[in-house]
Protein backbone atom coordinates (compact mmCIF):
# COMPACT_ATOMS: atom_id res chain seq x y z
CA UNK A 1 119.04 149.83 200.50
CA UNK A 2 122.53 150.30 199.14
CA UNK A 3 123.89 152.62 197.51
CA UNK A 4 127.36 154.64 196.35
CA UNK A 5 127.43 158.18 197.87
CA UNK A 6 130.18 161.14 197.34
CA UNK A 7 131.14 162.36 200.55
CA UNK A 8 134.16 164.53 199.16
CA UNK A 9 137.42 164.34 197.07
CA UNK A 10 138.14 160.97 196.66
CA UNK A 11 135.79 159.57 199.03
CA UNK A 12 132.90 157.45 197.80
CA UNK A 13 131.09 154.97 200.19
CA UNK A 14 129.08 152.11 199.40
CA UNK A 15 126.73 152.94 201.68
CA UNK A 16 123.04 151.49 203.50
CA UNK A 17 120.93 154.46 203.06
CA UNK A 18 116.93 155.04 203.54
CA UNK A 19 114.84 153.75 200.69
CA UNK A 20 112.58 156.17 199.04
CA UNK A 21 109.21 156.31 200.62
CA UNK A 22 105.55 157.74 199.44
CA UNK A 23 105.96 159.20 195.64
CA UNK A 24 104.53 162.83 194.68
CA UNK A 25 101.75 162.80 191.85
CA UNK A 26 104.72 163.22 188.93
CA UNK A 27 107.07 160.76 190.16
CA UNK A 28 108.52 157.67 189.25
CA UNK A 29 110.52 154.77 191.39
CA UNK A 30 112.40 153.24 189.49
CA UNK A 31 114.79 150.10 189.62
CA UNK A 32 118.47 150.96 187.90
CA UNK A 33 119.47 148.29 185.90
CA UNK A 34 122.88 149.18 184.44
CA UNK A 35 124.44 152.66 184.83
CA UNK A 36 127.31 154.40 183.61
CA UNK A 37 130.54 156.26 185.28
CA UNK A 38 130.84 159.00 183.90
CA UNK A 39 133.73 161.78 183.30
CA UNK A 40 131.67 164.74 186.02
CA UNK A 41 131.38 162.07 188.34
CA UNK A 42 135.30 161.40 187.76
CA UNK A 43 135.56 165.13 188.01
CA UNK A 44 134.19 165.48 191.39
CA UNK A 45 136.19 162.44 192.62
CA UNK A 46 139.50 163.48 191.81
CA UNK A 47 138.70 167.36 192.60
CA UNK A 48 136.36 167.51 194.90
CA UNK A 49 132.44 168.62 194.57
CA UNK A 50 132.12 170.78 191.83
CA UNK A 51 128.72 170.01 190.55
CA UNK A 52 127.28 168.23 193.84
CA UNK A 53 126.51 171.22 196.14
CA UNK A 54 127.98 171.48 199.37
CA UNK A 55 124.59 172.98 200.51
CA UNK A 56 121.00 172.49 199.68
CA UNK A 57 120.47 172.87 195.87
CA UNK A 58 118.03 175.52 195.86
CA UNK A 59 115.22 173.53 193.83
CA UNK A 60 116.23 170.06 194.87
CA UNK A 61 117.52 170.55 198.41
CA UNK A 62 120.67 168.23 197.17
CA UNK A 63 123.68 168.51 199.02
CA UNK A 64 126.62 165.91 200.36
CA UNK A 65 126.81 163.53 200.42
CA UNK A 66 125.17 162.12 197.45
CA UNK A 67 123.61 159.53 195.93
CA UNK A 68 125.68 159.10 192.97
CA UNK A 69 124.59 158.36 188.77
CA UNK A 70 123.26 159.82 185.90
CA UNK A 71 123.91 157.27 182.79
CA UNK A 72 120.80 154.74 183.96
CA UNK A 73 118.59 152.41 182.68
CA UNK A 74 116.07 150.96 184.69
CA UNK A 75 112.21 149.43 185.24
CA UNK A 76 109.65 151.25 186.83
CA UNK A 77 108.14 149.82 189.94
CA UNK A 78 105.69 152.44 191.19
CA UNK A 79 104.08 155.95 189.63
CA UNK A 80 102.57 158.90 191.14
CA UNK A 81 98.73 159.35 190.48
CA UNK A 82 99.06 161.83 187.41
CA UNK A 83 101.79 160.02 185.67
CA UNK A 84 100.77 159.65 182.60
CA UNK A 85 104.03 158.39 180.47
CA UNK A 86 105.45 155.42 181.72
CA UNK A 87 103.81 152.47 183.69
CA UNK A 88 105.31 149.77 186.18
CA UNK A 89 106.92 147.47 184.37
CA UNK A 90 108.27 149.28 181.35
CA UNK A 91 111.55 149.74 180.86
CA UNK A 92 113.58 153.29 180.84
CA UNK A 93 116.51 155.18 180.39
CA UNK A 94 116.23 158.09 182.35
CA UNK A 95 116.62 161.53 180.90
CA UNK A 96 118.63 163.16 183.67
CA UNK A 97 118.36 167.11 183.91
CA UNK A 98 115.92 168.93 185.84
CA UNK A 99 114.40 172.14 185.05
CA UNK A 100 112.36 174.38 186.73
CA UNK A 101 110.03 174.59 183.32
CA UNK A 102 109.65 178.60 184.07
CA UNK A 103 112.47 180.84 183.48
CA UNK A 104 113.66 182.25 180.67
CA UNK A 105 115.79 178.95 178.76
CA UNK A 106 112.62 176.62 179.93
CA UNK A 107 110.32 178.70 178.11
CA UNK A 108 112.02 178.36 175.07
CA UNK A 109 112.81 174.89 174.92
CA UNK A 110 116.41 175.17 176.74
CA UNK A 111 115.78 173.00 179.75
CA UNK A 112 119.40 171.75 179.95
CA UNK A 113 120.27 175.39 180.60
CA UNK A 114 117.91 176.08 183.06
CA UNK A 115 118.74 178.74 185.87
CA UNK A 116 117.94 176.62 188.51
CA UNK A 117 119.37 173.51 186.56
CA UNK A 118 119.94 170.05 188.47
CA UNK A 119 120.67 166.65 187.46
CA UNK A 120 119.84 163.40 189.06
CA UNK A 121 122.88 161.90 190.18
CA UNK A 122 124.59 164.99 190.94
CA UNK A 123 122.18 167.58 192.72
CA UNK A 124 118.96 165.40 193.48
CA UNK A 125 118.17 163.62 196.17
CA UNK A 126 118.78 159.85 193.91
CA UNK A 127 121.08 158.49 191.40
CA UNK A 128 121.44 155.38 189.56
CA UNK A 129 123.92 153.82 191.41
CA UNK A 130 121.12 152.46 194.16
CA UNK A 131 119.42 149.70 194.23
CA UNK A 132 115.85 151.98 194.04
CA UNK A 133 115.56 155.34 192.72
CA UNK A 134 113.11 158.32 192.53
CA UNK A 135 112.95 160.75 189.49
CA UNK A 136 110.46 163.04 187.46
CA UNK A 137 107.95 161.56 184.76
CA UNK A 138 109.37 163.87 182.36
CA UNK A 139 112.75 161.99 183.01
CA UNK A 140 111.43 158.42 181.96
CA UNK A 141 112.08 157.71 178.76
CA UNK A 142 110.53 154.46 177.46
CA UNK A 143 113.37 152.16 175.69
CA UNK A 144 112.23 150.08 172.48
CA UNK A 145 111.68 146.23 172.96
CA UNK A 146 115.45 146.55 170.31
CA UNK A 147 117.04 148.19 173.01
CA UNK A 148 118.98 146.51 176.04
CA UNK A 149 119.04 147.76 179.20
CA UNK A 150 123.04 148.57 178.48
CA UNK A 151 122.24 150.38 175.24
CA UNK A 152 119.63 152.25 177.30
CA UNK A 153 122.21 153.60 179.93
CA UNK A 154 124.26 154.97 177.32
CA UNK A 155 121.44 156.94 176.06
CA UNK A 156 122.82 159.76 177.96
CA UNK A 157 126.25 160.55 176.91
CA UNK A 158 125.04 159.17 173.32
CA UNK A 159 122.89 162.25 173.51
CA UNK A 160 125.97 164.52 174.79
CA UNK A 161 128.17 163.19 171.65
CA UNK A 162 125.32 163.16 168.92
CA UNK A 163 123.95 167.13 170.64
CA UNK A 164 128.18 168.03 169.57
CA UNK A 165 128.51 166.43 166.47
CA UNK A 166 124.55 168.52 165.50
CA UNK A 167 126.02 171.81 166.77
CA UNK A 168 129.00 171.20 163.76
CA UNK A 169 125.85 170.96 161.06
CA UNK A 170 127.48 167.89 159.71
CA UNK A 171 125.57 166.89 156.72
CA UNK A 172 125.68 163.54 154.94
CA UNK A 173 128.57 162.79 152.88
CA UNK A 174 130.73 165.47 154.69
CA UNK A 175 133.81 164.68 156.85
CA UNK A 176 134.30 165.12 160.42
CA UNK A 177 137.32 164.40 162.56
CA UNK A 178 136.84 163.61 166.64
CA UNK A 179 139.59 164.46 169.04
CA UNK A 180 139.48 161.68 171.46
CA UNK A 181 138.78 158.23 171.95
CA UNK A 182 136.89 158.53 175.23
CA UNK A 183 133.36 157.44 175.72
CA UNK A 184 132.03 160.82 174.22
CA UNK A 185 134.38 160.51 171.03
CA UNK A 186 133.48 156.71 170.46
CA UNK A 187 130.25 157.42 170.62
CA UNK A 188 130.20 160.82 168.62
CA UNK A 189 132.05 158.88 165.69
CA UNK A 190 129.36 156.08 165.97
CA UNK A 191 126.39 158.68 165.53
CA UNK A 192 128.28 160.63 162.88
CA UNK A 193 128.65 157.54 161.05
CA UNK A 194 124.71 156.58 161.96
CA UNK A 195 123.51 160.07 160.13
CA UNK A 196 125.84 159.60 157.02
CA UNK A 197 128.87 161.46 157.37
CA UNK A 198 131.16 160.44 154.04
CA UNK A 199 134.27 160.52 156.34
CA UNK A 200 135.18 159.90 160.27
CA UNK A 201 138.56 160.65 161.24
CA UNK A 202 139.90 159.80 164.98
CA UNK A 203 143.09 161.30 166.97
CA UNK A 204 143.64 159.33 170.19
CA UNK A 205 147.08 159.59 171.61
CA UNK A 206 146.21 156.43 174.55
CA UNK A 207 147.70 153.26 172.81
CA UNK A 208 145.28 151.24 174.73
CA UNK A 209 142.28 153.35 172.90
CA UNK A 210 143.40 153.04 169.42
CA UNK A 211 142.36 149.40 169.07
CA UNK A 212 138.80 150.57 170.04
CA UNK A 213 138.59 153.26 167.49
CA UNK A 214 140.38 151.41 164.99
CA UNK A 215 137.01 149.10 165.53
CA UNK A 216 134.42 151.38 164.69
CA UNK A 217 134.60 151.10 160.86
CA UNK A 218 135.70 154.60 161.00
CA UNK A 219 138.05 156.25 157.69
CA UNK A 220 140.89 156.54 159.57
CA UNK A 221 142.63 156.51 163.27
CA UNK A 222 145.31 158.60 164.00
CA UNK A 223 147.90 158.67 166.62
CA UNK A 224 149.85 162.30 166.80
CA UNK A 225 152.27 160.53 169.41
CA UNK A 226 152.93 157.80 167.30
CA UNK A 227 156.54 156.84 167.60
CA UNK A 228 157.10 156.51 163.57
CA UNK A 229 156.13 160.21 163.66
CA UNK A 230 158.89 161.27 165.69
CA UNK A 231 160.96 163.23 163.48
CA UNK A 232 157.46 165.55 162.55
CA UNK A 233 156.73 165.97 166.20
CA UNK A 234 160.35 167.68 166.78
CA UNK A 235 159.85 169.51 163.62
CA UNK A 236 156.34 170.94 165.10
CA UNK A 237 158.05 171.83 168.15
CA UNK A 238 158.41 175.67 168.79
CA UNK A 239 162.31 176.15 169.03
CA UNK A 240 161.99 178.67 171.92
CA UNK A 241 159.49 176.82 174.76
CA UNK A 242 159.77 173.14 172.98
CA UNK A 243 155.85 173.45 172.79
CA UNK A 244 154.36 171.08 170.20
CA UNK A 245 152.76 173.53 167.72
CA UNK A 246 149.22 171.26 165.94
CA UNK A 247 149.35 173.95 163.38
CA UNK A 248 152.72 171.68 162.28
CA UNK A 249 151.10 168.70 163.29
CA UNK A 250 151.86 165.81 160.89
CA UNK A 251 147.68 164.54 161.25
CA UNK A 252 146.48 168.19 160.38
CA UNK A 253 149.01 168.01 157.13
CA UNK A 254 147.35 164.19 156.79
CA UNK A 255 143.78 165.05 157.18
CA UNK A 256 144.46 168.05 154.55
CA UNK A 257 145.67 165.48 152.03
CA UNK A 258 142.78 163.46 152.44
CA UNK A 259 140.35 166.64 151.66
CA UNK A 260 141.99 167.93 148.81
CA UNK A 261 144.15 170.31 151.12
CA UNK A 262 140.71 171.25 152.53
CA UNK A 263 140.38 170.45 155.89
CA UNK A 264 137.45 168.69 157.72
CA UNK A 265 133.93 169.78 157.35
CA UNK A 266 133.82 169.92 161.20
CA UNK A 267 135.93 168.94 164.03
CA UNK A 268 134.90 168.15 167.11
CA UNK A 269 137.04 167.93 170.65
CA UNK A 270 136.18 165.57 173.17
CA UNK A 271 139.90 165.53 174.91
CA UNK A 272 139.45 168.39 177.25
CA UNK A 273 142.94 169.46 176.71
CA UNK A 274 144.11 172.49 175.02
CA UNK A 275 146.15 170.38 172.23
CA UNK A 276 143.13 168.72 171.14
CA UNK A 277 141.00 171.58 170.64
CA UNK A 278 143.86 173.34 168.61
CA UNK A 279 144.37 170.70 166.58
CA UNK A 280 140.75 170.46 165.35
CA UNK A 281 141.00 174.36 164.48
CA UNK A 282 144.39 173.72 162.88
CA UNK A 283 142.39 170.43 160.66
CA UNK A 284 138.98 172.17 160.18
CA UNK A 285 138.38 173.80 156.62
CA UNK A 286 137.58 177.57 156.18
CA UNK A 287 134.05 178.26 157.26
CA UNK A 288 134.23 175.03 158.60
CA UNK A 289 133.30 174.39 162.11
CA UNK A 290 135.26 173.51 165.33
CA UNK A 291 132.84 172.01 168.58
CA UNK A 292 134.14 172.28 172.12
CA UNK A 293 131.93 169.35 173.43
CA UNK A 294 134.61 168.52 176.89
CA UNK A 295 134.89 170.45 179.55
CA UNK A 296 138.82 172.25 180.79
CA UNK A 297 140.08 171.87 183.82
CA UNK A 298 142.53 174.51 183.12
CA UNK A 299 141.88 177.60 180.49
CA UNK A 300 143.25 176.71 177.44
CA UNK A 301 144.80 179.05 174.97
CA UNK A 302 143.20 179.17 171.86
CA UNK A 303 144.74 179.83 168.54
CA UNK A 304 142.55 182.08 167.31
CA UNK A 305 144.35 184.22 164.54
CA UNK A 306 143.59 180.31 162.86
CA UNK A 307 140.33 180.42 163.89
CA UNK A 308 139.48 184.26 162.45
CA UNK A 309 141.64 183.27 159.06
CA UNK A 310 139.52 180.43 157.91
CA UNK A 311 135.81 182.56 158.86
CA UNK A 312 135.48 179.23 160.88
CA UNK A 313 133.23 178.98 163.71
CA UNK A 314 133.63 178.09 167.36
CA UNK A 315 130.72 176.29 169.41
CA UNK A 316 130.98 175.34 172.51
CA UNK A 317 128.01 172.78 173.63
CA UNK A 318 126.55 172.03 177.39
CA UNK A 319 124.47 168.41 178.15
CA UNK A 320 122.27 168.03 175.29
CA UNK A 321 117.87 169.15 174.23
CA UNK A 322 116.06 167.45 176.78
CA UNK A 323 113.50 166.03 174.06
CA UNK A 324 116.02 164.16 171.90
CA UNK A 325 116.45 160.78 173.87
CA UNK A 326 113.64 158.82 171.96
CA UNK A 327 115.29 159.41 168.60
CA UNK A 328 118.68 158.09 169.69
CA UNK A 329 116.78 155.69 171.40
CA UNK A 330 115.04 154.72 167.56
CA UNK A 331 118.56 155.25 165.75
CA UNK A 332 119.87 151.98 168.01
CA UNK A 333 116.76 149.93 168.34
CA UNK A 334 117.50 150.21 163.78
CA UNK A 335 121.24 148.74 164.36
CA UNK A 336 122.37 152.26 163.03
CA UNK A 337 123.89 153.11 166.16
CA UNK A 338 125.62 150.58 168.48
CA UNK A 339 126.54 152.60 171.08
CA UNK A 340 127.68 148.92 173.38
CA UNK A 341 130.79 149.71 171.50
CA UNK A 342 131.77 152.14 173.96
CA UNK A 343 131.64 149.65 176.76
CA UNK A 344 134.57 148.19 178.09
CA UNK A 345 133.44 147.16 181.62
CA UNK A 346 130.12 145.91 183.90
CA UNK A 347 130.68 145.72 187.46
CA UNK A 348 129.08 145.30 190.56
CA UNK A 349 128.18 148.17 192.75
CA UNK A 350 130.39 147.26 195.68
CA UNK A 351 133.62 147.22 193.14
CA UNK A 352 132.70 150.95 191.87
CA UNK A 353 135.78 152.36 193.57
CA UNK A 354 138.24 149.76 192.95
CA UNK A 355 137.46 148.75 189.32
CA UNK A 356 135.32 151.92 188.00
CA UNK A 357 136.62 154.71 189.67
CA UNK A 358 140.26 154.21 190.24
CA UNK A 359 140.83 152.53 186.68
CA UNK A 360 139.14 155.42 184.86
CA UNK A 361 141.23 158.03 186.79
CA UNK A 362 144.00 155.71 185.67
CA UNK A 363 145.87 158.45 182.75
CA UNK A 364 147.69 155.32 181.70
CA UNK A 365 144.66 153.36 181.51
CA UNK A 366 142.62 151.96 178.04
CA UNK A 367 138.67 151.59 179.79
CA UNK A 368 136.59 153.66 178.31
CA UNK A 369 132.70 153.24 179.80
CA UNK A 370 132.23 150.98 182.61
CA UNK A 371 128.84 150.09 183.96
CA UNK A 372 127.47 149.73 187.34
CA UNK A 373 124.69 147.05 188.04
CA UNK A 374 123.44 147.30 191.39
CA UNK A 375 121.24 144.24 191.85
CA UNK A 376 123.45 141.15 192.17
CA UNK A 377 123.84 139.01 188.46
């Protein structure tokens, strides 16, 4: 069968690669339908394995090259004997993290934290972007009849933005502003909206992005770079290094005047960048809360004399619970949550490199999810 493997930095392969054989009592073949690039698998392109062990994993035995994928819907072709959950012929997204169900963060519910934590896609032996796939029962969720197959395979960073915009306790009617218009901040200001929030506020500095957020029915999009702006950005610069200071930021003085020189309720960063994430402590209210939901390259420094002077809190979230797929799954088969918003792409599996991979590693580029279907349509 074919399939897209990592084999190092910059070097994916569509590939013809064994098909799975004879399935163990708990598992499920499955065959992807749609699934989704996302930013780890962008991450281990441009910098080399990170996540993908270089040798065996030591529950999975997953090393490189691998079988790329982890943002998958799919229909079930075969079960082991003691699945119990899913049947052939339904159709899934697949929950991907793997857990020993033992140690210490199991036991109490914590799968994604597991010590011996793997992910299909990444450290197991199949991924999504295959034309036939193995994976757990545990990891097949059963989509509504409501939901599409697309919808499905953005179950999984839909569960990475809603499990950030949770960990800020946003409660309905507050405000909340999201730092980024990337897949996880589209989709964290569609599920903020979904549960009620009174106000969604965007930054997103990519001109190419702001027409998508602009789109989501959201309060208000802002653009810090925004050339109109230009005399505030030299008046935020510090005089010495000619580092833009977000504590002078003309969208933190903005987002005050819309809260009644409040702040946000919570703030949540999904840019990765150090500028981001100080600009949502800079805009959050006192005893407000800031959420670290993207992962940094590089260490940022944190302004946390802001932080300590409000009483505000810092969380910092990792994947998502395990158990909270069929809820999302429920909050889009309503119409509350129409996470195909976030898709700006569906492409064939042997264009992954050219248009998925190169165009999302593109910094001047406006894509924000594309999807890979590996059966011809």
């Amino acid at each position: 069968m074919r399939a897209i493997r990592l084999h190092g930095r910059g070097d994916i392969r569509l590939e013809d690669v064994p098909a799975p054989g004879s399935l163990g009592p708990r598992d499920v073949l499955i065959k992807p339908r749609f699934c989704g690039i996302c930013g780890t698998d962008l991450h281990e392109y441009v910098e080399g394995a990170r996540v993908v062990p270089s040798k065996p994993h030591p529950m999975t035995g997953a090393m490189l090259p691998q079988i790329l994928g982890h943002e998958l819907s799919a229909d079930v072709v075969e079960v082991g004997t003691d699945v119990v959950n899913t049947k052939p012929g339904d159709r899934i997204a697949v929950m991907p993290e793997i857990s020993c169900g033992r140690c210490y963060y199991c036991q109490r519910g914590w799968n994604h934290l597991c010590t011996l934590h793997a992910c299909v896609g990444l450290s197991w032996a199949w991924g999504g972007f295959s034309e036939y796939a193995v994976v757990p029962d545990y990891s097949a969720v059963v989509l509504p009849d409501a939901v599409s197959y697309e919808q499905g395979a953005l179950l999984e960073p839909t569960a990475v933005a809603a499990y950030a915009v949770e960990r800020g306790h946003l409660q309905g009617g507050g405000s909340i502003l999201i730092a980024g218009a990337g897949p996880i901040g589209i989709l964290a200001a569609l599920y903020a909206r979904a549960i009620g929030a009174g106000a969604v506020y965007i930054t997103e500095t990519n001109v190419k992005r702001l027409d998508l957020a602009r789109s989501l029915g959201v309060s208000e999009v802002f653009n810090p770079a925004a050339p109109e702006r230009a005399a505030a950005r030299k008046q935020g610069r510090d005089t010495a290094t000619g580092v833009f200071d977000p504590s002078k930021s003309w969208v933190v003085d903005a987002l005050r005047e819309r809260t009644g020189g409040v702040g946000v309720d919570v703030a949540v960063d999904c840019t990765g960048n150090e500028f981001g994430l100080n600009t949502c402590i800079n805009a959050v209210r006192s005893r407000g809360t800031v959420v670290e939901s993207a992962l940094h390259v590089q260490s940022p420094t944190v302004d946390m004399y802001a932080l300590g002077l409000k009483d505000a809190s810092l969380e910092a979230t990792w994947c998502f619970n395990v158990y909270d797929f069929p809820r999302y799954a429920s909050l889009i088969a309503a119409g509350r949550l129409p996470v195909e918003k976030a898709i700006s792409a569906k492409i064939p599996l042997e264009d992954v490199d050219e248009k998925g991979f190169k165009v999302l590693t593109d910094p001047s580029g406006g894509a924000t999810k594309i999807l890979v279907y590996p059966e011809a349509h």
